[in-house]
N, C-alpha and C. Protein backbone atom coordinates (compact mmCIF):
# COMPACT_ATOMS: atom_id res chain seq x y z
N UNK A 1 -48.31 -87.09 -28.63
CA UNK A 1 -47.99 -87.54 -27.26
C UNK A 1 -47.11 -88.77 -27.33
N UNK A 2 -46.14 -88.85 -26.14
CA UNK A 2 -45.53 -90.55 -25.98
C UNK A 2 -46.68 -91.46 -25.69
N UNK A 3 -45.85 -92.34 -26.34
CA UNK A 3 -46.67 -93.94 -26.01
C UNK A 3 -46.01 -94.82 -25.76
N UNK A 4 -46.20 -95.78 -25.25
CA UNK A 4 -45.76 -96.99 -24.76
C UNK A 4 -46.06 -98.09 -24.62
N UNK A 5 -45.82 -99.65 -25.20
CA UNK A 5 -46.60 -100.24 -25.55
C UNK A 5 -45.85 -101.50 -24.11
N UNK A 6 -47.03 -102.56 -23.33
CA UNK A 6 -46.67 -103.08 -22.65
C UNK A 6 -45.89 -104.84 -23.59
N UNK A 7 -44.51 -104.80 -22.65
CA UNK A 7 -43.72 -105.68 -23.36
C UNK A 7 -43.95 -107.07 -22.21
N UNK A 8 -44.14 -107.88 -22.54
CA UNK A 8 -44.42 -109.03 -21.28
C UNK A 8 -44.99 -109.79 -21.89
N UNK A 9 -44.67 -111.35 -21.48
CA UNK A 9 -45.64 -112.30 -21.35
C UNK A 9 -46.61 -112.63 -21.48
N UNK A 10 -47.30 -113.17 -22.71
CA UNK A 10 -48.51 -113.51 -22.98
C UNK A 10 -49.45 -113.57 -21.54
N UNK A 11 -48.99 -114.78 -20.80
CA UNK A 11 -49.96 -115.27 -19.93
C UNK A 11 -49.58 -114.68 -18.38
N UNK A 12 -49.25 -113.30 -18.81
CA UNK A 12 -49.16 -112.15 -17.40
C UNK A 12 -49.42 -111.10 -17.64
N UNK A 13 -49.73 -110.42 -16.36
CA UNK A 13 -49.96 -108.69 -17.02
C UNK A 13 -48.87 -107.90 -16.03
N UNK A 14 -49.12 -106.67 -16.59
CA UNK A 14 -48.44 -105.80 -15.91
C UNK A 14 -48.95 -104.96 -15.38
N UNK A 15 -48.33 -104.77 -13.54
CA UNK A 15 -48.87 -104.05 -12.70
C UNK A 15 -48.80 -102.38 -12.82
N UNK A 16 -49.95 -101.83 -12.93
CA UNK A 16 -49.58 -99.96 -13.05
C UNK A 16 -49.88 -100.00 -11.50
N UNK A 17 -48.98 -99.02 -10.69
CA UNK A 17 -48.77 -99.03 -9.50
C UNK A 17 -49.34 -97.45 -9.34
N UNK A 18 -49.70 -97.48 -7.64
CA UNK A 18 -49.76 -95.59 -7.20
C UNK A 18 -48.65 -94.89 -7.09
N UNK A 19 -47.58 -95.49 -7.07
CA UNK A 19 -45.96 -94.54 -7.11
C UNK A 19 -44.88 -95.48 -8.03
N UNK A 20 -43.93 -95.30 -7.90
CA UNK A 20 -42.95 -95.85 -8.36
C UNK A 20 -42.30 -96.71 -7.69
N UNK A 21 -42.92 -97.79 -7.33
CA UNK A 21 -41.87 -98.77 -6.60
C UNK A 21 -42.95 -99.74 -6.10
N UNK A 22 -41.89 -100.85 -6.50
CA UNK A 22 -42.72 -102.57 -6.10
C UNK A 22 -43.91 -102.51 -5.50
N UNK A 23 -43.49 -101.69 -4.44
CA UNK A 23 -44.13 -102.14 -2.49
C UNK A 23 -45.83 -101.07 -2.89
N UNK A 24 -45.98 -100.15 -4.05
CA UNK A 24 -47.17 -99.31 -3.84
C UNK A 24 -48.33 -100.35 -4.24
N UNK A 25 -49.65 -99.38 -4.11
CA UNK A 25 -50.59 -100.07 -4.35
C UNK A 25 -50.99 -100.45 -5.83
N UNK A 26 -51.47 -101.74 -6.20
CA UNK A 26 -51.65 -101.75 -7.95
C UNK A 26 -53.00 -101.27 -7.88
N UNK A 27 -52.96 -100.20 -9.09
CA UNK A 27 -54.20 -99.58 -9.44
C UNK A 27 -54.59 -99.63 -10.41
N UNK A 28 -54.29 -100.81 -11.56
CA UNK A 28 -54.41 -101.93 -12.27
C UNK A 28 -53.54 -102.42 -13.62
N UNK A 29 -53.87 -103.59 -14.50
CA UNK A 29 -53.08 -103.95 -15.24
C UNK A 29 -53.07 -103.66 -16.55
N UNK A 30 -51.64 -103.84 -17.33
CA UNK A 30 -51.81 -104.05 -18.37
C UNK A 30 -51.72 -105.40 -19.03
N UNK A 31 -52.16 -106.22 -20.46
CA UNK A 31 -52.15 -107.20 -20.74
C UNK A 31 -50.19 -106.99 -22.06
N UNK A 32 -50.29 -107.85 -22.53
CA UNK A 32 -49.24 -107.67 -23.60
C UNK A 32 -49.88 -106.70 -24.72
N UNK A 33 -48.78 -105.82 -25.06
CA UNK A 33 -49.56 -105.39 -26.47
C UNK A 33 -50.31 -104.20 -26.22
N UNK A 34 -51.07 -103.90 -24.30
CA UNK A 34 -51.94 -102.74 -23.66
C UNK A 34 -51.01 -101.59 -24.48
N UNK A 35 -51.60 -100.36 -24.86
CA UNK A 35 -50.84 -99.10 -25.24
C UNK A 35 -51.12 -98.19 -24.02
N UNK A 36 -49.96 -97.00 -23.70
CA UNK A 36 -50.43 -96.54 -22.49
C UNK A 36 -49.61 -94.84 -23.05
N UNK A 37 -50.68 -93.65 -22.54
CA UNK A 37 -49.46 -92.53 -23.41
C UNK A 37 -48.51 -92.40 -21.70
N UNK A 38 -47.18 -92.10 -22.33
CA UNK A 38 -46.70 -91.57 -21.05
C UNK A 38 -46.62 -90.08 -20.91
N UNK A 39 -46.69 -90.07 -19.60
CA UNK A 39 -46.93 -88.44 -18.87
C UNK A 39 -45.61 -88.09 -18.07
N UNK A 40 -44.71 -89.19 -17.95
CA UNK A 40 -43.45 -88.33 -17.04
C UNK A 40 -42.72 -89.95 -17.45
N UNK A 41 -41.47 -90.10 -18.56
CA UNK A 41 -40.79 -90.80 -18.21
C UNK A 41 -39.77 -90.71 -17.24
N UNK A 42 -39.39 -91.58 -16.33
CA UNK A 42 -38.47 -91.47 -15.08
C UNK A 42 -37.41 -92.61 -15.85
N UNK A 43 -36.44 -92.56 -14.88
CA UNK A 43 -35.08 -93.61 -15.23
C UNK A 43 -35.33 -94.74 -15.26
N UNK A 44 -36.23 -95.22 -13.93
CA UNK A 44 -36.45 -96.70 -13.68
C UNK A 44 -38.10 -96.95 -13.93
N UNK A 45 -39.13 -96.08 -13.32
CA UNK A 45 -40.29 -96.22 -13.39
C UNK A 45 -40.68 -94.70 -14.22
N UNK A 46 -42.01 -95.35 -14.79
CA UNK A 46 -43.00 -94.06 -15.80
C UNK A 46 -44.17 -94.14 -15.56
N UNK A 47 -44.61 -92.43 -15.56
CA UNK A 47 -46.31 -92.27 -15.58
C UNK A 47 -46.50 -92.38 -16.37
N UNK A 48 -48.18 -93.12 -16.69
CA UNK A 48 -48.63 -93.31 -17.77
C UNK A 48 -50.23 -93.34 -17.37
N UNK A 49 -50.74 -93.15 -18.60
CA UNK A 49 -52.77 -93.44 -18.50
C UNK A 49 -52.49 -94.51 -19.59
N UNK A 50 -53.65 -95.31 -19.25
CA UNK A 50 -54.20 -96.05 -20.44
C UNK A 50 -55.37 -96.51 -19.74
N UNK A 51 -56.42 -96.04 -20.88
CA UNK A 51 -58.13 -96.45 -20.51
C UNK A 51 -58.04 -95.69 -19.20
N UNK A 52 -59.05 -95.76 -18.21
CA UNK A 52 -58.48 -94.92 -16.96
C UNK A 52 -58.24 -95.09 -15.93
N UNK A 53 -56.95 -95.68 -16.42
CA UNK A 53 -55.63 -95.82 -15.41
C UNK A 53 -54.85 -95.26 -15.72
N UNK A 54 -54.29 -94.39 -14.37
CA UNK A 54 -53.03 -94.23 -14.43
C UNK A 54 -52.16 -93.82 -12.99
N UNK A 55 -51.03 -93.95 -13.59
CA UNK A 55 -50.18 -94.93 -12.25
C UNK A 55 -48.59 -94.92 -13.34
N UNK A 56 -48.26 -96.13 -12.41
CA UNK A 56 -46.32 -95.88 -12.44
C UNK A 56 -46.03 -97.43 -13.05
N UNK A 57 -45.62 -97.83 -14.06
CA UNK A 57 -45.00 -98.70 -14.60
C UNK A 57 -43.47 -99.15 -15.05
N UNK A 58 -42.83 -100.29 -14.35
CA UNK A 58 -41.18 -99.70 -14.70
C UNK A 58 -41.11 -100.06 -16.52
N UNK A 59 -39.74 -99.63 -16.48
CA UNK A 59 -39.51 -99.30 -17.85
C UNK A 59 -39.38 -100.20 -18.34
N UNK A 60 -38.56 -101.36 -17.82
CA UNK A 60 -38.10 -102.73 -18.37
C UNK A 60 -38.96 -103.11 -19.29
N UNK A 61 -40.54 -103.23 -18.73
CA UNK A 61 -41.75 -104.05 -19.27
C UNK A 61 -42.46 -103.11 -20.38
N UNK A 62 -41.81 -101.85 -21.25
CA UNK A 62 -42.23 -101.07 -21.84
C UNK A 62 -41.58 -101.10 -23.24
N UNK A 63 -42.39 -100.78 -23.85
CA UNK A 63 -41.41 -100.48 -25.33
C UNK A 63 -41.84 -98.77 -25.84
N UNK A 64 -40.77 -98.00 -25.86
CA UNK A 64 -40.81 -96.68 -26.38
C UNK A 64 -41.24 -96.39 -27.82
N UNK A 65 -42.02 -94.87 -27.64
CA UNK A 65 -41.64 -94.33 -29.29
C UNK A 65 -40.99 -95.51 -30.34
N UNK A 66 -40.54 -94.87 -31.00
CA UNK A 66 -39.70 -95.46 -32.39
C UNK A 66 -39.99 -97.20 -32.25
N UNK A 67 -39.44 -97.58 -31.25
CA UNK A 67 -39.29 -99.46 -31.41
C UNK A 67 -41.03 -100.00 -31.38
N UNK A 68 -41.88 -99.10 -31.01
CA UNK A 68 -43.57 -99.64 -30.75
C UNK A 68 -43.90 -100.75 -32.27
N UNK A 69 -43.60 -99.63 -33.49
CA UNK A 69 -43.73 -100.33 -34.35
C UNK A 69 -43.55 -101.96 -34.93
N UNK A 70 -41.87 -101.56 -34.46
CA UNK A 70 -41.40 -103.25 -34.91
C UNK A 70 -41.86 -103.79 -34.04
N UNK A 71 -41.90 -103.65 -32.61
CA UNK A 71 -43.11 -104.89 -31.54
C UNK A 71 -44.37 -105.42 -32.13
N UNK A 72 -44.93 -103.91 -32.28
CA UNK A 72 -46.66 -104.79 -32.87
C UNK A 72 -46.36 -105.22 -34.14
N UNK A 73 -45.87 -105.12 -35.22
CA UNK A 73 -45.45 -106.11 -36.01
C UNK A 73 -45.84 -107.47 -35.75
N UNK A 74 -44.65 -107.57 -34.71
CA UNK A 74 -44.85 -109.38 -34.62
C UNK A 74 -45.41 -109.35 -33.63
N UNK A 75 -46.09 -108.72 -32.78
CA UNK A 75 -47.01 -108.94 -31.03
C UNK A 75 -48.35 -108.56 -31.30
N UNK A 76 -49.09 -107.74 -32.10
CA UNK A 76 -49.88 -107.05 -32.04
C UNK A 76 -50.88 -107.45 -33.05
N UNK A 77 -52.39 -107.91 -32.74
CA UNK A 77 -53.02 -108.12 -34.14
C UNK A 77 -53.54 -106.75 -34.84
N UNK A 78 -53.79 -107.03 -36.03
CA UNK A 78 -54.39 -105.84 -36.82
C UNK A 78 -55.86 -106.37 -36.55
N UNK A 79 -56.53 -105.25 -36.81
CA UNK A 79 -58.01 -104.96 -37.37
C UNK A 79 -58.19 -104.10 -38.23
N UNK A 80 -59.29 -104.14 -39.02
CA UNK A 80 -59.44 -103.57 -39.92
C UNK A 80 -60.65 -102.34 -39.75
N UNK A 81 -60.67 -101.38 -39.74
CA UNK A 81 -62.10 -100.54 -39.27
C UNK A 81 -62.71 -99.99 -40.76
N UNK A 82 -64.15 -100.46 -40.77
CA UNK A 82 -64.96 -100.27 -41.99
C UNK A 82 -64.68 -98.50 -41.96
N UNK A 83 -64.88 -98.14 -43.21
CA UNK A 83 -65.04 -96.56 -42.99
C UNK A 83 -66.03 -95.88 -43.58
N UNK A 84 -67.02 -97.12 -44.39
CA UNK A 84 -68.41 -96.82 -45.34
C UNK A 84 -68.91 -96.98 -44.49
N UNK A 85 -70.71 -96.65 -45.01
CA UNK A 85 -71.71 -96.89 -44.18
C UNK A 85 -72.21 -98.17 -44.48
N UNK A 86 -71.67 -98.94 -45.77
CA UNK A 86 -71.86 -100.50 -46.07
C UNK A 86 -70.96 -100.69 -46.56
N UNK A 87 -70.03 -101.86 -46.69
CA UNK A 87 -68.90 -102.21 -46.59
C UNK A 87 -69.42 -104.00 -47.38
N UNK A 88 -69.10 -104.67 -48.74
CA UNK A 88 -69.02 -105.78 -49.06
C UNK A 88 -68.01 -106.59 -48.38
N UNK A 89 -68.31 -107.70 -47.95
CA UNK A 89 -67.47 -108.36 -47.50
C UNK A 89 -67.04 -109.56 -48.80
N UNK A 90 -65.69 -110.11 -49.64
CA UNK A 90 -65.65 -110.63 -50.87
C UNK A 90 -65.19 -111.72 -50.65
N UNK A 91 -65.77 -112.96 -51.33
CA UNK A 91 -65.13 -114.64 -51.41
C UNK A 91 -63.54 -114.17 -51.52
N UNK A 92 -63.44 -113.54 -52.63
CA UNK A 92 -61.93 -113.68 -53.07
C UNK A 92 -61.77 -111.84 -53.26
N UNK A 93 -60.27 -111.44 -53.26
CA UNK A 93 -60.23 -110.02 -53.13
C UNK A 93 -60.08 -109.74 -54.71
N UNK A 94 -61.65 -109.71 -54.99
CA UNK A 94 -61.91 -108.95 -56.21
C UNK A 94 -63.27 -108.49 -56.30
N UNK A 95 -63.42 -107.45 -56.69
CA UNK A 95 -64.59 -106.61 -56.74
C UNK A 95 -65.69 -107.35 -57.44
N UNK A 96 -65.13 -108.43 -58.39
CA UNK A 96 -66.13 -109.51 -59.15
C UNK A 96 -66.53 -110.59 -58.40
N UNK A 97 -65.79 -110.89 -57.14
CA UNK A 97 -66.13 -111.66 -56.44
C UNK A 97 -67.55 -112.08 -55.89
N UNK A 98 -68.04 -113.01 -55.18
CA UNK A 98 -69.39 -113.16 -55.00
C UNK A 98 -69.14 -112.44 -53.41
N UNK A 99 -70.24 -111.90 -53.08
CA UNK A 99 -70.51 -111.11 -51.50
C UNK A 99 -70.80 -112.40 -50.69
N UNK A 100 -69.92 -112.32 -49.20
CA UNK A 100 -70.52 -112.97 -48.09
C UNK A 100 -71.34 -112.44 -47.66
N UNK A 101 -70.88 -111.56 -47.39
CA UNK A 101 -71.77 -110.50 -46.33
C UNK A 101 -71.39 -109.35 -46.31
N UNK A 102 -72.09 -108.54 -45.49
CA UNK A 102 -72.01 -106.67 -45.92
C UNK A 102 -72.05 -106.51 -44.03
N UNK A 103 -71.17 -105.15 -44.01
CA UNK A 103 -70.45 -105.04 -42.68
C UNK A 103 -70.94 -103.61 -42.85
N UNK A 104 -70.62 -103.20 -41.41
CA UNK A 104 -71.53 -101.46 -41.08
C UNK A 104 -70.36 -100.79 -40.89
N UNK A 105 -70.15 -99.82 -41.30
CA UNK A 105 -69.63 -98.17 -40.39
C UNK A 105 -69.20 -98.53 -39.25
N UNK A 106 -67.73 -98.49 -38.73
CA UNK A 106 -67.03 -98.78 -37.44
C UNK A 106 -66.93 -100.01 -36.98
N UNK A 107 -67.35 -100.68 -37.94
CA UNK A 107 -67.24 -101.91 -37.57
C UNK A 107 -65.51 -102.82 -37.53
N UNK A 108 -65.02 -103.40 -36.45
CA UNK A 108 -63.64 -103.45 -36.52
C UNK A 108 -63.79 -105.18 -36.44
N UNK A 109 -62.78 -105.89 -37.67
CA UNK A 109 -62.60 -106.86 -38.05
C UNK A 109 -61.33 -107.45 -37.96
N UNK A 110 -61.10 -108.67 -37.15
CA UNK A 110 -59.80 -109.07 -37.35
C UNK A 110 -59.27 -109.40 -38.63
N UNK A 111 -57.85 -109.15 -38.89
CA UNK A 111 -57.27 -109.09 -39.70
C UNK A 111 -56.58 -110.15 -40.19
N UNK A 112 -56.38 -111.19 -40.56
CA UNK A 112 -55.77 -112.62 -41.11
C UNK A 112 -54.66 -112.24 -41.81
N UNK A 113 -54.69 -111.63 -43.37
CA UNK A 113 -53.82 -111.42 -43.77
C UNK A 113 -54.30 -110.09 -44.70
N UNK A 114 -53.10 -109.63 -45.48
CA UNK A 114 -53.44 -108.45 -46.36
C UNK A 114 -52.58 -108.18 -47.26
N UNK A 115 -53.13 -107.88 -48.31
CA UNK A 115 -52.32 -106.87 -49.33
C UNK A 115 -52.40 -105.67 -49.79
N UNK A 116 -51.67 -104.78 -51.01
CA UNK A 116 -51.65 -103.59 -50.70
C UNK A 116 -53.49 -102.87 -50.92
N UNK A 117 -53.96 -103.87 -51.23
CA UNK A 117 -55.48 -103.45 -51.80
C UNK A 117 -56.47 -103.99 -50.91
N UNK A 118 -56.01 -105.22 -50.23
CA UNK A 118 -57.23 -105.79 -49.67
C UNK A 118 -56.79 -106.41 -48.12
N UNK A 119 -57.98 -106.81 -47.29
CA UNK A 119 -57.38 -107.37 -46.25
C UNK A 119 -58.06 -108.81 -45.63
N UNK A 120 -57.71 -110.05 -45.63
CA UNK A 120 -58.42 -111.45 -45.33
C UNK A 120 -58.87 -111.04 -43.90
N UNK A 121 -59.99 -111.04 -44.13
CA UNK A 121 -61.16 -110.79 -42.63
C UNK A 121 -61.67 -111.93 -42.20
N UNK A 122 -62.36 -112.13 -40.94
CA UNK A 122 -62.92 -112.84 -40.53
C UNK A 122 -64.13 -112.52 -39.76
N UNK A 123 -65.68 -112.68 -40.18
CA UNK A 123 -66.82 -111.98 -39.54
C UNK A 123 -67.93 -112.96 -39.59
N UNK A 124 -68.26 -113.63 -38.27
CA UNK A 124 -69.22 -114.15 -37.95
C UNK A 124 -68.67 -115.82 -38.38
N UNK A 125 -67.55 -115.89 -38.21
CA UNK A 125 -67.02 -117.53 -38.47
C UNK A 125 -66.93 -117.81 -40.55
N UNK A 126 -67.55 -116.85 -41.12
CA UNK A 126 -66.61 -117.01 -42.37
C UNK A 126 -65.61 -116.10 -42.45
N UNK A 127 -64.79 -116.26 -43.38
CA UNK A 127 -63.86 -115.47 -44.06
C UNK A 127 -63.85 -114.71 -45.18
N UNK A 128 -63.77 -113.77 -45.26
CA UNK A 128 -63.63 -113.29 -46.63
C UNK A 128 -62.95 -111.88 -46.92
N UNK A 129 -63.02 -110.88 -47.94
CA UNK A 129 -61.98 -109.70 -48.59
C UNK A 129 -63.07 -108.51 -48.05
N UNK A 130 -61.88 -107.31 -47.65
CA UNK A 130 -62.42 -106.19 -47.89
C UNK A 130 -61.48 -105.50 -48.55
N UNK A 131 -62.14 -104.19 -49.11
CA UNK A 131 -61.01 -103.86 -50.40
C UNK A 131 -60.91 -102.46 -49.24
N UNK A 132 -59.31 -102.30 -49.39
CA UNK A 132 -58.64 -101.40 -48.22
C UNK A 132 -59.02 -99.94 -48.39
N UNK A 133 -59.46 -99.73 -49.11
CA UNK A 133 -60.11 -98.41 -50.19
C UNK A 133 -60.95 -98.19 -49.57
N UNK A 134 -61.68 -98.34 -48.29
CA UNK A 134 -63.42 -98.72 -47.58
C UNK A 134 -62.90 -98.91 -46.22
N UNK A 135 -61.57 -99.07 -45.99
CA UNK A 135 -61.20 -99.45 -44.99
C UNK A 135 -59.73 -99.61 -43.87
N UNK A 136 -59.67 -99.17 -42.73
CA UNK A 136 -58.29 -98.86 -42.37
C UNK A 136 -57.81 -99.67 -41.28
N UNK A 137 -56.39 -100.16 -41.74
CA UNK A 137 -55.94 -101.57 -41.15
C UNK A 137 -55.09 -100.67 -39.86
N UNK A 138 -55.28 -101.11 -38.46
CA UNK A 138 -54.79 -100.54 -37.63
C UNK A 138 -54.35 -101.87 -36.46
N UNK A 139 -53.24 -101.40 -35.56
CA UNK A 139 -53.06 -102.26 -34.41
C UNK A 139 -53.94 -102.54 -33.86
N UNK A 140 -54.33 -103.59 -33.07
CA UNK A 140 -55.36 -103.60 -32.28
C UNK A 140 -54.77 -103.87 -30.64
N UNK A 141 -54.45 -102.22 -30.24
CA UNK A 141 -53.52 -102.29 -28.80
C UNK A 141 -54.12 -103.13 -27.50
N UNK A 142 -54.98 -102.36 -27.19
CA UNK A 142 -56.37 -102.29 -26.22
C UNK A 142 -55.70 -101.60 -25.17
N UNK A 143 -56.01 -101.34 -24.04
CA UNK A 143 -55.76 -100.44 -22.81
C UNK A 143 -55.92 -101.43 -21.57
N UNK A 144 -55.29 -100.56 -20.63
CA UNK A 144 -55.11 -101.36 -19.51
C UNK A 144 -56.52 -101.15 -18.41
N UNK A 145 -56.91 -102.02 -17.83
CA UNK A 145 -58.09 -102.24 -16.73
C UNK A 145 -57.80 -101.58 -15.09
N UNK A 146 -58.39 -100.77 -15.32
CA UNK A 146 -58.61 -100.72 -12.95
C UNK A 146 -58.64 -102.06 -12.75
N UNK A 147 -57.99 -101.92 -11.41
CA UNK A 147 -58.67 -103.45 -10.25
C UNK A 147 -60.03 -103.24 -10.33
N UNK A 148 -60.69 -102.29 -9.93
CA UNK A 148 -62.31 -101.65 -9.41
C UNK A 148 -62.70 -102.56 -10.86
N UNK A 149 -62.69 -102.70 -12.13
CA UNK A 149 -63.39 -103.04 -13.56
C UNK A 149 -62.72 -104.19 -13.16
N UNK A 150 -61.27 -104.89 -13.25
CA UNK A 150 -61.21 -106.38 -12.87
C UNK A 150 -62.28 -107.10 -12.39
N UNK A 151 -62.04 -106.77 -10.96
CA UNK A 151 -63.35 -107.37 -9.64
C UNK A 151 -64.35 -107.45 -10.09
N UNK A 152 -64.91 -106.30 -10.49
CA UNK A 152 -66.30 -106.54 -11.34
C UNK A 152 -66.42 -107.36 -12.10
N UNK A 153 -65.68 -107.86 -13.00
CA UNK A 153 -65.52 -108.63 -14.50
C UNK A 153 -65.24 -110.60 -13.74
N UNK A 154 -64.60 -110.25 -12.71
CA UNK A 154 -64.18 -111.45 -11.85
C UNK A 154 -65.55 -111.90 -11.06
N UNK A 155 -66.28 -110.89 -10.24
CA UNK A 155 -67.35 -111.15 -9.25
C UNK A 155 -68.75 -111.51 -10.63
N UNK A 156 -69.01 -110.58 -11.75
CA UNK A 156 -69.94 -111.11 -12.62
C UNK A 156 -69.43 -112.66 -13.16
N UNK A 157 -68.66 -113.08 -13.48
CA UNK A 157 -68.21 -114.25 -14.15
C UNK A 157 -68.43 -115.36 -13.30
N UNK A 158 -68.11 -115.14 -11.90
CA UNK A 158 -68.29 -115.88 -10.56
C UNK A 158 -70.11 -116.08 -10.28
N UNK A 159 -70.97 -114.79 -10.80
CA UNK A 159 -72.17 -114.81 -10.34
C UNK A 159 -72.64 -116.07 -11.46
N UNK A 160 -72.56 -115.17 -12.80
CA UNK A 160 -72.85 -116.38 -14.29
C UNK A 160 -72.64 -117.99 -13.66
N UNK A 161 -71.56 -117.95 -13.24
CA UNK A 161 -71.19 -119.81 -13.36
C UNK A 161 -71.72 -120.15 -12.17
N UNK A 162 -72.16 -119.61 -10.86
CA UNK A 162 -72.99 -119.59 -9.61
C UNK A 162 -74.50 -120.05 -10.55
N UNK A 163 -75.26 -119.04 -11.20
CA UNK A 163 -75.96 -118.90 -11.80
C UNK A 163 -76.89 -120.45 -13.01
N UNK A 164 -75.49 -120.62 -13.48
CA UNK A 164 -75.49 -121.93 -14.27
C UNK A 164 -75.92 -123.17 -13.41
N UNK A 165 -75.07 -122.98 -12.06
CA UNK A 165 -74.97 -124.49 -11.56
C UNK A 165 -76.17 -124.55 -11.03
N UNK A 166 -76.94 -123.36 -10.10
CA UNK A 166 -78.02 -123.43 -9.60
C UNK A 166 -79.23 -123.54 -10.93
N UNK A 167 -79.00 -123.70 -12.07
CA UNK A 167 -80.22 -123.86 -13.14
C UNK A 167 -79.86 -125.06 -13.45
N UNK A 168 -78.56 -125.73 -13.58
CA UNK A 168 -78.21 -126.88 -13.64
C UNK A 168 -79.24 -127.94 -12.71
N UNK A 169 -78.79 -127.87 -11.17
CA UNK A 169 -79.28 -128.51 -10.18
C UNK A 169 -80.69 -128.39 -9.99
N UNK A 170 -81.70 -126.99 -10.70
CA UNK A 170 -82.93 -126.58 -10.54
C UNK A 170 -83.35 -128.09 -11.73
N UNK A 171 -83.08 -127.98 -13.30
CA UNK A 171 -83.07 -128.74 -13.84
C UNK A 171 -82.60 -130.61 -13.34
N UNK A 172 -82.24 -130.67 -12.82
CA UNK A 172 -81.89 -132.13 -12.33
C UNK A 172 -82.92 -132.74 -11.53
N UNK A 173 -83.56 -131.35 -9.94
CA UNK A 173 -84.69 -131.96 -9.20
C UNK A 173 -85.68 -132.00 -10.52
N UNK A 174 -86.11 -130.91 -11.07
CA UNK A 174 -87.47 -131.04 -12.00
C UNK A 174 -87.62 -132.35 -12.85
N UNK A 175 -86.07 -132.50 -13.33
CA UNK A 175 -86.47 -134.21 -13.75
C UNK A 175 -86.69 -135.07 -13.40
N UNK A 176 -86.32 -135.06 -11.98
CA UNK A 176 -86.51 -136.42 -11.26
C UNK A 176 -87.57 -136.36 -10.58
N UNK A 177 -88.61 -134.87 -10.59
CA UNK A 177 -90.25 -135.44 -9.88
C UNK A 177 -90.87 -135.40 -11.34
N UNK A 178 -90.41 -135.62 -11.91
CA UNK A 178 -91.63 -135.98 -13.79
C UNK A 178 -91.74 -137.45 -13.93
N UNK A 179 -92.63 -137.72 -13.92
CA UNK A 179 -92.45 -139.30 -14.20
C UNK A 179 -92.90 -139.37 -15.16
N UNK A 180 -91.98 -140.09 -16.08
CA UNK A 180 -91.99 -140.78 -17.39
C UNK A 180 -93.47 -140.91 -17.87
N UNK A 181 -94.36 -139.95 -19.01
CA UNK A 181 -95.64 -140.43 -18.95
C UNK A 181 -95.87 -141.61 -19.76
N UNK A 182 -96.96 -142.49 -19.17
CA UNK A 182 -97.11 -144.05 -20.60
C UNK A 182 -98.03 -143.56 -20.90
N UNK A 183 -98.88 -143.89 -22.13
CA UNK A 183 -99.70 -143.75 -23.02
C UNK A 183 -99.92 -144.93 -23.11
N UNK A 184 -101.06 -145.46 -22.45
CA UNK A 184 -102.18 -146.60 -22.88
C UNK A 184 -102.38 -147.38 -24.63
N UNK A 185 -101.98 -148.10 -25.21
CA UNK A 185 -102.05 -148.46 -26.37
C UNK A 185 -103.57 -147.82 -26.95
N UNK A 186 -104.64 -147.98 -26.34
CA UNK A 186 -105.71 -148.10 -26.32
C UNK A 186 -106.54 -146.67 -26.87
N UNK A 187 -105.78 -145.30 -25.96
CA UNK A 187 -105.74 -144.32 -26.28
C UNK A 187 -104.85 -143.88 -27.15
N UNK A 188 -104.51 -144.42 -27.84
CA UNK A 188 -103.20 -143.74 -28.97
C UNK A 188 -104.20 -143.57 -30.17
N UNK A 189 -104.06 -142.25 -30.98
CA UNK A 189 -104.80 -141.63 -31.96
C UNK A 189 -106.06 -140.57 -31.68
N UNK A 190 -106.40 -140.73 -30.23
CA UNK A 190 -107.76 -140.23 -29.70
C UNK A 190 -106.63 -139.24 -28.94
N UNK A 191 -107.31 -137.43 -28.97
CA UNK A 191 -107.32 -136.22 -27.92
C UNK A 191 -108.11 -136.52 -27.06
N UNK A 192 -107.55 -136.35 -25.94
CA UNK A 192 -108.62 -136.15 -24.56
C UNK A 192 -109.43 -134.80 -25.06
């Protein structure tokens, strides 16, 4: 199938629309880097799905077939996907190396750096080797969001920090009806 990878601005997304043109409704975004397959390229605007959306994106903000590659190159991080059912994670990329840690089946790891044998991972705030033999280094595209999953993701995040302040402020009265207890010199060493 075509694919298409969204070309834009880190700190913007791109609108997938209900038709082809500015003025339709957005029926949601992509981020930089989103992959989307296309279903009807047009001249100016293209159908496309990604995740499940789909809708009309113009071309400008797209990168085709053939050029996808050299984009994620330099736009796109890798991950690495375990392909054992235990997977060593290595200080240094050698099989003699001492183990950090041991990683599961599907498990997908950002990618730091790599060579033709191994790849510098990062899991759980250390660093360390997996040997590529166990494991397959891939783009890490992601797909584009509905508004309907936005809102949600926007209205939960809104509830959480709602959530916080009212345990915040619950915590603030409770301290201020506790009064400081003293302990009598007298009773110190003796259980009631």
């Amino acid at each position: 199938a075509n694919k298409a990878v969204a070309d834009i601005y880190s700190t913007t997304t791109l609108n997938i629309r209900k038709k082809g043109s500015i003025n339709a409704k957005i029926v949601g975004k992509m981020k930089k880097g989103n992959i989307a397959t296309v279903l009807k390229k047009g001249s100016e605007w293209s159908k496309v799905r990604s995740g499940n959306v789909t809708g009309y994106v113009k071309n400008q903000y797209l990168v085709f077939g053939d050029e996808i590659e050299n984009f994620a190159k330099q736009n796109v991080k890798k991950v690495v996907k375990v392909q054992t059912e235990t997977l060593r994670v290595r200080k240094k990329a050698s099989t003699n190396s001492k183990i950090v840690t041991l990683v599961s089946e599907d498990d997908k790891l950002k990618v730091k750096k790599q060579t033709d044998d191994w790849a510098k991972v990062k899991v759980d705030g250390q660093i360390g080797y997996v040997s590529k033999d166990y494991a397959k280094v891939t783009y890490s595209f992601g797909k584009a969001k509905s508004m309907k999953q936005i809102q949600a993701e926007q209205e939960a995040k809104k509830r959480a920090e709602e959530a916080a302040r009212s345990w915040e402020s619950a915590v603030d009265i409770v301290d201020a009806r506790i009064p400081a207890r003293i302990v009598p010199p007298s009773s110190a060493g003796r259980t009631p």
